[in-house]
N, C-alpha and C. Protein backbone atom coordinates (compact mmCIF):
# COMPACT_ATOMS: atom_id res chain seq x y z
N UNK A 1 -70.85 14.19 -38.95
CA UNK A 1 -70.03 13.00 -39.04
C UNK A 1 -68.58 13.42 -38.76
N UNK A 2 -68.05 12.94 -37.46
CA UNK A 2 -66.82 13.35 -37.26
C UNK A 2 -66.00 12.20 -36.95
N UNK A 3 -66.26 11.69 -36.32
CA UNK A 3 -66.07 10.16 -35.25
C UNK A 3 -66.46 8.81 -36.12
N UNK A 4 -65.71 8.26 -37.27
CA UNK A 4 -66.45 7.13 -37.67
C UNK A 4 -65.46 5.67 -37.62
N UNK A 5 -66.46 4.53 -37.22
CA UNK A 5 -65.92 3.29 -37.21
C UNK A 5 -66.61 2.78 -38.24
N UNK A 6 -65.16 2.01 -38.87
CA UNK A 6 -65.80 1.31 -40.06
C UNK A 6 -64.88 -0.24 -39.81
N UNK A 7 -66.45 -1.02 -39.87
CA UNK A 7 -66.26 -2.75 -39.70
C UNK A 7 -66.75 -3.11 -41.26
N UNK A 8 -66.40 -4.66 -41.06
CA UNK A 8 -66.76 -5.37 -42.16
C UNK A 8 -65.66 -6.72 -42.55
N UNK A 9 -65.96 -7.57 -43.13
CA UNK A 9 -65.00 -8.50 -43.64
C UNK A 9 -63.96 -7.85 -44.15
N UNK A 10 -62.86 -8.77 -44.20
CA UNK A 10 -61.24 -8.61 -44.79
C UNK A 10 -61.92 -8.55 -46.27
N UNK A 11 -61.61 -7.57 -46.91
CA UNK A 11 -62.15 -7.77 -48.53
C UNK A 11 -63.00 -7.18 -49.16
N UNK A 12 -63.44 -6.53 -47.84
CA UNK A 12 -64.60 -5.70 -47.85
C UNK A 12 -65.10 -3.86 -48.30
N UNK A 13 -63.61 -3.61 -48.19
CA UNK A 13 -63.39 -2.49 -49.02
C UNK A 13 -63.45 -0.84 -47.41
N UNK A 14 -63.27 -1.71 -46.49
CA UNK A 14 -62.99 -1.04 -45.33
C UNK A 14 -61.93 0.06 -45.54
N UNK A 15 -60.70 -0.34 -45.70
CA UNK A 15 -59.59 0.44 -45.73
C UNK A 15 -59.69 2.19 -47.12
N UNK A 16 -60.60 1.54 -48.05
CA UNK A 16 -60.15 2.22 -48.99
C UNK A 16 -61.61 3.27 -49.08
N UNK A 17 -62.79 3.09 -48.24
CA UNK A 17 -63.23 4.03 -47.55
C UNK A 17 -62.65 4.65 -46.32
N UNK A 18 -62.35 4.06 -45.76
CA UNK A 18 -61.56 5.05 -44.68
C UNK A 18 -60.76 6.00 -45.09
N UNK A 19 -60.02 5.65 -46.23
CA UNK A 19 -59.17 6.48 -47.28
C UNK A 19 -60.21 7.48 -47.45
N UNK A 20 -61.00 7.67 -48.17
CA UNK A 20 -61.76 8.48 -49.25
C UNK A 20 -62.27 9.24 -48.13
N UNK A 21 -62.91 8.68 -47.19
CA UNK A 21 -63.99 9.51 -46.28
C UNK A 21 -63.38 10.68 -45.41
N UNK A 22 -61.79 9.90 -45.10
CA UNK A 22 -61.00 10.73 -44.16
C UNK A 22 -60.36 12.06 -45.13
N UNK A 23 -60.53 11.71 -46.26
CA UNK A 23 -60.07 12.73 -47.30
C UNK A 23 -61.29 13.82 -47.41
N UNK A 24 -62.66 13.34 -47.67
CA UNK A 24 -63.46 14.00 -47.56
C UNK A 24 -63.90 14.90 -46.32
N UNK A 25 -63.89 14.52 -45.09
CA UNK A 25 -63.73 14.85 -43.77
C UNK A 25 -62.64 15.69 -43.07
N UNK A 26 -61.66 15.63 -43.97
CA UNK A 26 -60.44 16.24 -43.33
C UNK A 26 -60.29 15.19 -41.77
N UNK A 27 -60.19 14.05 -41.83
CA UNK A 27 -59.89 13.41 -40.82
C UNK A 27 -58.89 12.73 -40.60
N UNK A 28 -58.09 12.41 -39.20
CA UNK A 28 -56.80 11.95 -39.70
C UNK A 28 -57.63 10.06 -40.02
N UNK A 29 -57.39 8.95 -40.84
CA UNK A 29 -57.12 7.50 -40.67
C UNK A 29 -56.71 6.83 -40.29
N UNK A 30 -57.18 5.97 -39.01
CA UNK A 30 -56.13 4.94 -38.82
C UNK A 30 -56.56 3.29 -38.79
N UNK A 31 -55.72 2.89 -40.03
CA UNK A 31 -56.20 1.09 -40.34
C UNK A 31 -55.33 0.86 -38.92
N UNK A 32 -56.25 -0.13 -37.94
CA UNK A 32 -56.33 -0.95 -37.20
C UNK A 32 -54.98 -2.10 -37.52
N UNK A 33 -55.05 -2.66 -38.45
CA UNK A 33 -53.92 -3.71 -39.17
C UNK A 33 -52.47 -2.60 -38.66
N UNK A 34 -52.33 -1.74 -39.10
CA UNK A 34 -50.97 -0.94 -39.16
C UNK A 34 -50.94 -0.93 -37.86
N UNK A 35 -52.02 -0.73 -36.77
CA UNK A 35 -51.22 -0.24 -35.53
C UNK A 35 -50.99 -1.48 -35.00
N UNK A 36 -52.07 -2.55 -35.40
CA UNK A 36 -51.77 -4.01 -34.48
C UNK A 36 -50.40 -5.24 -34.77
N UNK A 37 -50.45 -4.37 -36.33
CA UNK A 37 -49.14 -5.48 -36.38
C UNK A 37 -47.76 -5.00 -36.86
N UNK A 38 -46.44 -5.69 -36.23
CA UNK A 38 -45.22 -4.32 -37.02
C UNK A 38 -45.21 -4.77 -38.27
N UNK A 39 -43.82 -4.31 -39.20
CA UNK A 39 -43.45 -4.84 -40.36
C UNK A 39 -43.44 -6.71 -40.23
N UNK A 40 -43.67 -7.30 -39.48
CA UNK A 40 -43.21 -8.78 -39.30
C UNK A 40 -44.35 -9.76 -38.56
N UNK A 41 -45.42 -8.69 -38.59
CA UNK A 41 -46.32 -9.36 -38.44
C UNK A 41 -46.40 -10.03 -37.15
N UNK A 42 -45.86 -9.14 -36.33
CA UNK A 42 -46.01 -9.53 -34.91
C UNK A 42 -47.20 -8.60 -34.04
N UNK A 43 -47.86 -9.27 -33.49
CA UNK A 43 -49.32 -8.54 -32.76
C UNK A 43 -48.49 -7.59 -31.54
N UNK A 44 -49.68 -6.59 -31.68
CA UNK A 44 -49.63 -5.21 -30.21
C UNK A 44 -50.08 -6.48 -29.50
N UNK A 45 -49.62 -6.45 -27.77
CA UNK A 45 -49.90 -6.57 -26.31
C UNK A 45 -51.70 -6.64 -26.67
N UNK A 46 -52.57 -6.91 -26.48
CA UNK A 46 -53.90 -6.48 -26.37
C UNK A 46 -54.68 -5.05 -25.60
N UNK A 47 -53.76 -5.00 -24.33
CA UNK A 47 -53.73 -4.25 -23.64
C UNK A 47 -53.26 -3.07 -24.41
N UNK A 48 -52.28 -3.40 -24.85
CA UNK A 48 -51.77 -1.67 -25.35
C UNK A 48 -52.38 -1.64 -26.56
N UNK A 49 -53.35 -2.16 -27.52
CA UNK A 49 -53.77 -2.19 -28.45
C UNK A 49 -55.06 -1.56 -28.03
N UNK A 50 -55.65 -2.05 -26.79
CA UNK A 50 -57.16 -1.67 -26.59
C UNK A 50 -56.39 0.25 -26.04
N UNK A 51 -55.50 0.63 -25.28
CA UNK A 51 -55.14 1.55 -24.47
C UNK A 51 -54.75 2.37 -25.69
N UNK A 52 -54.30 1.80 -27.26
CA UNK A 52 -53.90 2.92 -28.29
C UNK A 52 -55.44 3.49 -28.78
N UNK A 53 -56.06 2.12 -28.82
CA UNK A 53 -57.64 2.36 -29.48
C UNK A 53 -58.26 3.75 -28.05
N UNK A 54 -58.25 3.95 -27.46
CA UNK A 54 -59.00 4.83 -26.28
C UNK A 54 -58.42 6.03 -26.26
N UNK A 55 -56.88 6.38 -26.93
CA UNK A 55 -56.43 7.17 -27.33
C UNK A 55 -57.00 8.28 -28.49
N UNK A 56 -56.75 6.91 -29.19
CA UNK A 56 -57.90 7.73 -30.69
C UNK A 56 -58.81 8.14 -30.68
N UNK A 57 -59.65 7.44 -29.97
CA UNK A 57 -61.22 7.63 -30.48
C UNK A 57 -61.42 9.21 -29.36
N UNK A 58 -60.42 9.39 -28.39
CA UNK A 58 -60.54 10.63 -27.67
C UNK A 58 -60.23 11.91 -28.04
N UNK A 59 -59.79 11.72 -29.52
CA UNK A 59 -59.63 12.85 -30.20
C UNK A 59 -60.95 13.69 -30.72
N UNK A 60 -60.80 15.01 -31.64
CA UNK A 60 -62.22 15.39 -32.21
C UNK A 60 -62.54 15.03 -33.16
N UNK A 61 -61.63 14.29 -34.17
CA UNK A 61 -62.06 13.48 -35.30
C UNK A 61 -61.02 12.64 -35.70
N UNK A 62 -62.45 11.76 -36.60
CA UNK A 62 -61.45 10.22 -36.65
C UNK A 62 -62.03 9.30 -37.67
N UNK A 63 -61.38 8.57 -38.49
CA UNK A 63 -61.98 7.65 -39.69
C UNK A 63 -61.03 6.36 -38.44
N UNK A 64 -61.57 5.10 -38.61
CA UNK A 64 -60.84 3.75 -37.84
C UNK A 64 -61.51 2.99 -38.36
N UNK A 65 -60.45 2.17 -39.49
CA UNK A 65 -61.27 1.14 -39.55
C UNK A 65 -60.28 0.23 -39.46
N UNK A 66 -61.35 -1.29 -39.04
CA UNK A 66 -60.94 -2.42 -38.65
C UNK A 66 -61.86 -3.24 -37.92
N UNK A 67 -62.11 -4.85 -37.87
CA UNK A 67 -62.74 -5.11 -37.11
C UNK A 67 -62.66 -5.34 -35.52
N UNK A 68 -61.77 -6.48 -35.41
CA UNK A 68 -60.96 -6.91 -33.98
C UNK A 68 -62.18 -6.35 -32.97
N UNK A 69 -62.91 -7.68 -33.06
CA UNK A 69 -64.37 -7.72 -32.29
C UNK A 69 -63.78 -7.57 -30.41
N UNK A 70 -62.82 -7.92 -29.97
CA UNK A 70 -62.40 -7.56 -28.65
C UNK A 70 -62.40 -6.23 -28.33
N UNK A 71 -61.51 -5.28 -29.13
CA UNK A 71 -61.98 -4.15 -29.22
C UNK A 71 -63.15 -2.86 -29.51
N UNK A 72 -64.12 -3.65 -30.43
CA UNK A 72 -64.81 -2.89 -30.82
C UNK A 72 -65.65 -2.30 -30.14
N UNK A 73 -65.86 -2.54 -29.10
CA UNK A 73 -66.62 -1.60 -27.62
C UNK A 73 -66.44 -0.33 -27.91
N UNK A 74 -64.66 -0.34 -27.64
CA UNK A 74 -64.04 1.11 -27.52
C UNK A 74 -64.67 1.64 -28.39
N UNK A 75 -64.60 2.16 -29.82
CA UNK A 75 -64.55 2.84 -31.19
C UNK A 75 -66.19 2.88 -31.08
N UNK A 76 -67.03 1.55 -31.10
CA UNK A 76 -68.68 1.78 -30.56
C UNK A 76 -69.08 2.94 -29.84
N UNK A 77 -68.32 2.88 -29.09
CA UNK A 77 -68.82 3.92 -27.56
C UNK A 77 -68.64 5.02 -27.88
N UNK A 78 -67.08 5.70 -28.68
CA UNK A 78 -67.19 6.77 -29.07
C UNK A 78 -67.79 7.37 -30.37
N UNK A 79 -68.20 6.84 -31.42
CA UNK A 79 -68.24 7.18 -32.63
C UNK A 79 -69.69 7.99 -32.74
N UNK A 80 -69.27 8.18 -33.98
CA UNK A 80 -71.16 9.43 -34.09
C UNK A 80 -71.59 8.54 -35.19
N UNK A 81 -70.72 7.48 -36.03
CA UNK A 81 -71.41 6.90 -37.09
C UNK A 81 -70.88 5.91 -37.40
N UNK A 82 -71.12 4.40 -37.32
CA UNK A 82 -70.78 3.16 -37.76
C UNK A 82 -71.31 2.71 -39.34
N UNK A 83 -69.94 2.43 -40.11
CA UNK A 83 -70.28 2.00 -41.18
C UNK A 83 -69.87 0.55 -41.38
N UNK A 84 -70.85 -0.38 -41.68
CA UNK A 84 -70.85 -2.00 -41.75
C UNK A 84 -70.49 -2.41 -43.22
N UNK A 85 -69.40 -2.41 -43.97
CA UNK A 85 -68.79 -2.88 -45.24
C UNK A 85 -69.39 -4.51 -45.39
N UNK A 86 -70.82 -4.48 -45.64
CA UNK A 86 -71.64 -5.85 -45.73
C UNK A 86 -71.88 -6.22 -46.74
N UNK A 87 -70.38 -6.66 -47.25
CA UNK A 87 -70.75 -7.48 -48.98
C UNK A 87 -70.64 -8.62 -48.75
N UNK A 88 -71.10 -9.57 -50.07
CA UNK A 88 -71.47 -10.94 -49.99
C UNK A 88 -69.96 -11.36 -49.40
N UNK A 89 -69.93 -12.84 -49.60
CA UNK A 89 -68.44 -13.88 -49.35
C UNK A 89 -67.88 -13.33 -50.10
N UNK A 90 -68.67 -13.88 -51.65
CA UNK A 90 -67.87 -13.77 -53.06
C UNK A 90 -67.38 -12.60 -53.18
N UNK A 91 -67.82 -11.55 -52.78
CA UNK A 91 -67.74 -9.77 -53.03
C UNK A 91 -65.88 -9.36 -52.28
N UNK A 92 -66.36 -10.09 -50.83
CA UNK A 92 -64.94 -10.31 -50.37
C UNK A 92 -64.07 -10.82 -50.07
N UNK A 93 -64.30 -12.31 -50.81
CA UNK A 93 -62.87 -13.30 -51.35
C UNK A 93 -62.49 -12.88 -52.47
N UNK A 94 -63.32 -12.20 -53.25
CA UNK A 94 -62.81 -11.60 -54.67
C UNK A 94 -61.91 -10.15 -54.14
N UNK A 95 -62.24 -9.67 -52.79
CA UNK A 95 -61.67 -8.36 -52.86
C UNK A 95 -60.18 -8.62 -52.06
N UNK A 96 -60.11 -9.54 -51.44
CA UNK A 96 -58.64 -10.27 -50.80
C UNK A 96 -57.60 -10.69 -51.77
N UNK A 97 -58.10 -11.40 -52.51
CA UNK A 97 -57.17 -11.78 -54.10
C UNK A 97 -57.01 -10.78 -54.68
N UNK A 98 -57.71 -10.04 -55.07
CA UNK A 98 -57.66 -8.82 -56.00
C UNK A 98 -56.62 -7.58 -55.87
N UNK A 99 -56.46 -7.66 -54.55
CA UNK A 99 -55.54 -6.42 -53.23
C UNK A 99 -54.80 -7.22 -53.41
N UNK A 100 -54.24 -8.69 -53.60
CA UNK A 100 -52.95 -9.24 -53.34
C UNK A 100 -52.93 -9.10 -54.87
N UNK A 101 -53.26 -9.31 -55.61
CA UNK A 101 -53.01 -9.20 -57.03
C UNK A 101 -52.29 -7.57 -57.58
N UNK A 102 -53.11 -6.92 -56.82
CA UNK A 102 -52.62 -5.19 -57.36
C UNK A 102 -51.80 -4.69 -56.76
N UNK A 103 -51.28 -5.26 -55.34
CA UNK A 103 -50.47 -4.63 -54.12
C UNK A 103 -49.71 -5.94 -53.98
N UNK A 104 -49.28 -6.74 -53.67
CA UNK A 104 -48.34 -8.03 -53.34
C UNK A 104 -48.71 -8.06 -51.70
N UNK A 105 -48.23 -8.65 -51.68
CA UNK A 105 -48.07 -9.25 -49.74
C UNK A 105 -47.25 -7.61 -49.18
N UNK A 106 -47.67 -7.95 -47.61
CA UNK A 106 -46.86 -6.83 -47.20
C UNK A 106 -47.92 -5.54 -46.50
N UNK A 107 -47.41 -5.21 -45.66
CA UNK A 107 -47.86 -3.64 -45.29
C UNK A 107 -46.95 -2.42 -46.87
N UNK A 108 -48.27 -2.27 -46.73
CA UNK A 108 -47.84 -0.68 -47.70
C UNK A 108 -48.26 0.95 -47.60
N UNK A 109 -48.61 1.04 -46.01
CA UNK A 109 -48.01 2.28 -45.79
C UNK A 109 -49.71 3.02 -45.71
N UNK A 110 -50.69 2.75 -46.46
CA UNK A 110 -52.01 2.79 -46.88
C UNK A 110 -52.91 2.42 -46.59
N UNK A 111 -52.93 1.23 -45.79
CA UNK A 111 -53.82 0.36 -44.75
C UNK A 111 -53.97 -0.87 -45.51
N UNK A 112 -53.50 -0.95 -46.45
CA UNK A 112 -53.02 -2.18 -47.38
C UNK A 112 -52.53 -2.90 -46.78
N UNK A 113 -52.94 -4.27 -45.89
CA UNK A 113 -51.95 -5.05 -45.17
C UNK A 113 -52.88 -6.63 -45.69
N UNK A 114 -51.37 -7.11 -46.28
CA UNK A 114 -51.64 -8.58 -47.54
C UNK A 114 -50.63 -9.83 -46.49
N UNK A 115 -51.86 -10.56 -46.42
CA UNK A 115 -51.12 -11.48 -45.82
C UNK A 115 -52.37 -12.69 -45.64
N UNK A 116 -52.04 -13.09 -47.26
CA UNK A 116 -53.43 -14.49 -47.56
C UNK A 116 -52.57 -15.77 -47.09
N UNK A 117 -52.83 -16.57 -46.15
CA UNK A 117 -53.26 -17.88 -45.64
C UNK A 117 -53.89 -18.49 -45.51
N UNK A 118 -54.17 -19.45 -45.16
CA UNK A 118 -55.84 -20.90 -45.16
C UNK A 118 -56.51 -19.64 -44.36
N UNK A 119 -55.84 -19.35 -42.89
CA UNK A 119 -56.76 -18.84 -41.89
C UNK A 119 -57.26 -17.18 -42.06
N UNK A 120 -56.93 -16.81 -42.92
CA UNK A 120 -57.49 -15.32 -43.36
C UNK A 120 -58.49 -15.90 -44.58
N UNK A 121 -58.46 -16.98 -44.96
CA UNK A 121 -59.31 -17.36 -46.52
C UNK A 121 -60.49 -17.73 -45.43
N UNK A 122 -60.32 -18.55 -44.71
CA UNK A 122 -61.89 -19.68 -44.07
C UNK A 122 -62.39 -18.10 -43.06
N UNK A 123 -61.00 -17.18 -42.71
CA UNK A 123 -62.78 -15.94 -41.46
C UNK A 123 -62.92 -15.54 -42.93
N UNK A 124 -62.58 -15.30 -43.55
CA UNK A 124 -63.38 -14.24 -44.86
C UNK A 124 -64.46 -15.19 -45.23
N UNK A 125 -64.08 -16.76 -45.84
CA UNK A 125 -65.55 -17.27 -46.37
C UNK A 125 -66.45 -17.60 -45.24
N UNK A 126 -65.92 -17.64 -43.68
CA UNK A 126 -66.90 -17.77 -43.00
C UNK A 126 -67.55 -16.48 -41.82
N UNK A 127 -67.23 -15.00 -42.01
CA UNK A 127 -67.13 -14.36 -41.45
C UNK A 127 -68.81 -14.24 -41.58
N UNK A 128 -69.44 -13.94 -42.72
CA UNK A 128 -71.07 -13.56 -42.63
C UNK A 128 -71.97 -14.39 -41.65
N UNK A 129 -71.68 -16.02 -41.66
CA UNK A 129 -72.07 -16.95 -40.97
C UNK A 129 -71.57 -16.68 -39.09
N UNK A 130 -70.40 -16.31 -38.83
CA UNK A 130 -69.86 -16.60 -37.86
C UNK A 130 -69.79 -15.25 -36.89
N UNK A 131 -69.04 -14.39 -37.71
CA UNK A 131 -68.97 -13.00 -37.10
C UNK A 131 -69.57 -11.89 -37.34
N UNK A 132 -70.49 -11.88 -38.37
CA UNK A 132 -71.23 -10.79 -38.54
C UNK A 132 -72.55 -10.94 -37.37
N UNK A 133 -73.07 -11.73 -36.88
CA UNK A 133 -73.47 -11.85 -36.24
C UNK A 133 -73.24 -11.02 -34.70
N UNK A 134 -72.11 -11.24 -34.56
CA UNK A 134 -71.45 -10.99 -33.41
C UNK A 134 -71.07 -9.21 -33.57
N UNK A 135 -70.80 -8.41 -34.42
CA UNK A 135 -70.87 -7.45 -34.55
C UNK A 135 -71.71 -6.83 -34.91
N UNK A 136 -73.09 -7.47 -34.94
CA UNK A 136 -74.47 -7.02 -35.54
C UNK A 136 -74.32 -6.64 -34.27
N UNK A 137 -74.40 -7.55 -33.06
CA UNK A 137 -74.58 -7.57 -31.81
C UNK A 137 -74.07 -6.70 -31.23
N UNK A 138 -73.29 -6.76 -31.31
CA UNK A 138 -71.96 -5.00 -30.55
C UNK A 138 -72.78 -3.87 -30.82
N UNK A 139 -72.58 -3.97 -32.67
CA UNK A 139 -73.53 -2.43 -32.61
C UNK A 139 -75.12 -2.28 -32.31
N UNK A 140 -75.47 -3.01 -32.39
CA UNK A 140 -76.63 -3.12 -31.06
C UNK A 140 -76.96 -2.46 -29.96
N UNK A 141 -75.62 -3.22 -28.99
CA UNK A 141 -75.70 -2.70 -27.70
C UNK A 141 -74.85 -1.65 -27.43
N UNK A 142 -73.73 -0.85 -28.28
CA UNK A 142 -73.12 -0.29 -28.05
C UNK A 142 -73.18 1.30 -28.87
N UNK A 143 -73.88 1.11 -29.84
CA UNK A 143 -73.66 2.52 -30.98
C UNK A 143 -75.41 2.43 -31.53
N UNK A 144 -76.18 1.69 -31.20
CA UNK A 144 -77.93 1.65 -31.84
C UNK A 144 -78.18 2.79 -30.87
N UNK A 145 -79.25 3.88 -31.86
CA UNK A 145 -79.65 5.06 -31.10
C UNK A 145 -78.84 6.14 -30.39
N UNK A 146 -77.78 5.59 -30.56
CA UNK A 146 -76.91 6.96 -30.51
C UNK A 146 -75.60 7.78 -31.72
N UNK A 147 -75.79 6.61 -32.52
CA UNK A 147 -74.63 6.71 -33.72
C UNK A 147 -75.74 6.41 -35.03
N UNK A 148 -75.44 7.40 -36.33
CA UNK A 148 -76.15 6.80 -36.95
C UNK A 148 -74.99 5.74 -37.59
N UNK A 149 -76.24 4.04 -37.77
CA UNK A 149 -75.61 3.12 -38.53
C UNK A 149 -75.96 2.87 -39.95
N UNK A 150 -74.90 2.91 -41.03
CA UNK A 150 -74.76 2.99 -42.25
C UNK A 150 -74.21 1.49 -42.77
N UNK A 151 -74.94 0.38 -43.13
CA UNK A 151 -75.22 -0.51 -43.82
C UNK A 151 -74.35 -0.33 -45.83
N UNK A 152 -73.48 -1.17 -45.97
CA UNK A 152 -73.34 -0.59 -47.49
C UNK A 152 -72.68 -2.16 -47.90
N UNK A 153 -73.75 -2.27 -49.06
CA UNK A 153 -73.66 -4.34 -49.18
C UNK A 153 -73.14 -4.56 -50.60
N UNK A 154 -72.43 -3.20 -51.32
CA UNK A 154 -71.68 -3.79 -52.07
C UNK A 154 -71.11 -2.34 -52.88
N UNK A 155 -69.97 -2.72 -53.94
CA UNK A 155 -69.54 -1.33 -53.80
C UNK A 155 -70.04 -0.73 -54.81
N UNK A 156 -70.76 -0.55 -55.23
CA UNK A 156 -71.59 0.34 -55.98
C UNK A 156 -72.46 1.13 -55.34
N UNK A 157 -72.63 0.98 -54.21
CA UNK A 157 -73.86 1.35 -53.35
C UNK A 157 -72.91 2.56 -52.58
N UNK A 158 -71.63 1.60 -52.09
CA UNK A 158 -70.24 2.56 -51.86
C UNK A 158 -69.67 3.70 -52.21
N UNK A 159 -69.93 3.39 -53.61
CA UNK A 159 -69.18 4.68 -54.24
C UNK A 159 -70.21 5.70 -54.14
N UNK A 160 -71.72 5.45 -54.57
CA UNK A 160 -72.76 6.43 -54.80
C UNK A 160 -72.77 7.34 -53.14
N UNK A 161 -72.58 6.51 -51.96
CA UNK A 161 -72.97 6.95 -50.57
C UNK A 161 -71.65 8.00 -50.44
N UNK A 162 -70.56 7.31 -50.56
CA UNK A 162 -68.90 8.32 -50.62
C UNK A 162 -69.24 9.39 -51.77
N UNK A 163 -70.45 9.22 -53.04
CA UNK A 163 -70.53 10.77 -53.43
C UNK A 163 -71.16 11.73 -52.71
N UNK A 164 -72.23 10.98 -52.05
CA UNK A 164 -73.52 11.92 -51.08
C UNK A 164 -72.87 12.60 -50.40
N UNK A 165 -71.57 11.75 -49.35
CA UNK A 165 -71.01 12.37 -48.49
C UNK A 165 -70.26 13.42 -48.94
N UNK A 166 -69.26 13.43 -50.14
CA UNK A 166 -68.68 14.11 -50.42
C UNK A 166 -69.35 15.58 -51.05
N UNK A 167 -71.01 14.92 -51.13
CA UNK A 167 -71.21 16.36 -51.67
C UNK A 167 -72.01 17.11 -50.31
N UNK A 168 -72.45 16.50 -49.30
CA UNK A 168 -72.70 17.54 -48.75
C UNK A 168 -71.90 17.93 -47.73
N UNK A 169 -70.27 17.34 -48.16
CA UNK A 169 -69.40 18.22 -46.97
C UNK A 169 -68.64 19.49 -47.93
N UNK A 170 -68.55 19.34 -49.49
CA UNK A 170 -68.00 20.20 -49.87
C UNK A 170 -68.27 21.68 -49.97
């Protein structure tokens, strides 16, 4: 495991495995949110967003997480292991409030990026219905049979898999 993309709903506890794993891995992290948006919440070009993503993933190791289904080809194509952060709605509307509750609004440096509106509330309660679908699909055609894919549907299941890993890299 050198190369990993990690998807999943906003809430989903993406960022704070990418944390742990890249710690465990000795890998550098990079939340997707930090590179796509500045302090002000203004979006990368697409172009130079997909051209930073082709950068990364060309390195020898890498934790990335984020979803941004336009992109996710790239990070598919290269990775050795896709991890799908597949918790319920409730699991991650509770985990969106909860991050704004412990962290405030704001980029914080960590992959912590808080910024609750109607339209970050309705993809989170409607992301299982709408877009998981659609990234079932990606990794499908893009990372099935050549990456192993790692399924983890809530965080208890999380923490136990981040011990496995951690114990057989130590």
């Amino acid at each position: 495991m050198k190369k990993v993309a990690i998807v999943g709903c906003g809430g989903s506890g993406k960022s704070y495995v990418a944390r742990e794993l890249g710690r465990i891995l000795d890998a550098p992290v990079t939340h997707l949110d930090a590179a796509f948006y500045d302090d002000e919440w203004n979006a990368l070009p697409m172009d130079k967003f997909a051209a930073l993503q082709r950068d990364l993933v060309a390195q020898p190791k890498w934790v990335i997480d984020g979803n941004y289904n336009s992109t996710l080809q790239i990070r598919l194509e290269a990775c050795d292991t896709v991890l799908l952060m597949d918790v319920s709605t409730v699991a991650a509307l509770y985990g969106i409030f909860s991050r704004q509750i412990r962290h405030g609004a704001g980029h914080k440096g960590n992959g912590v990026h808080n910024r609750i509106h109607w339209g970050v509330i309705k993809y989170v309660a409607t992301y299982r219905r709408k877009m998981r679908p659609r990234v079932m699909a990606k990794i499908e055609e893009f990372a099935s049979g050549r990456a192993e894919v790692v399924l983890l549907s809530n965080r208890r299941q999380t923490r136990r898999w981040l011990r496995k890993v951690a114990a057989e890299h130590s």
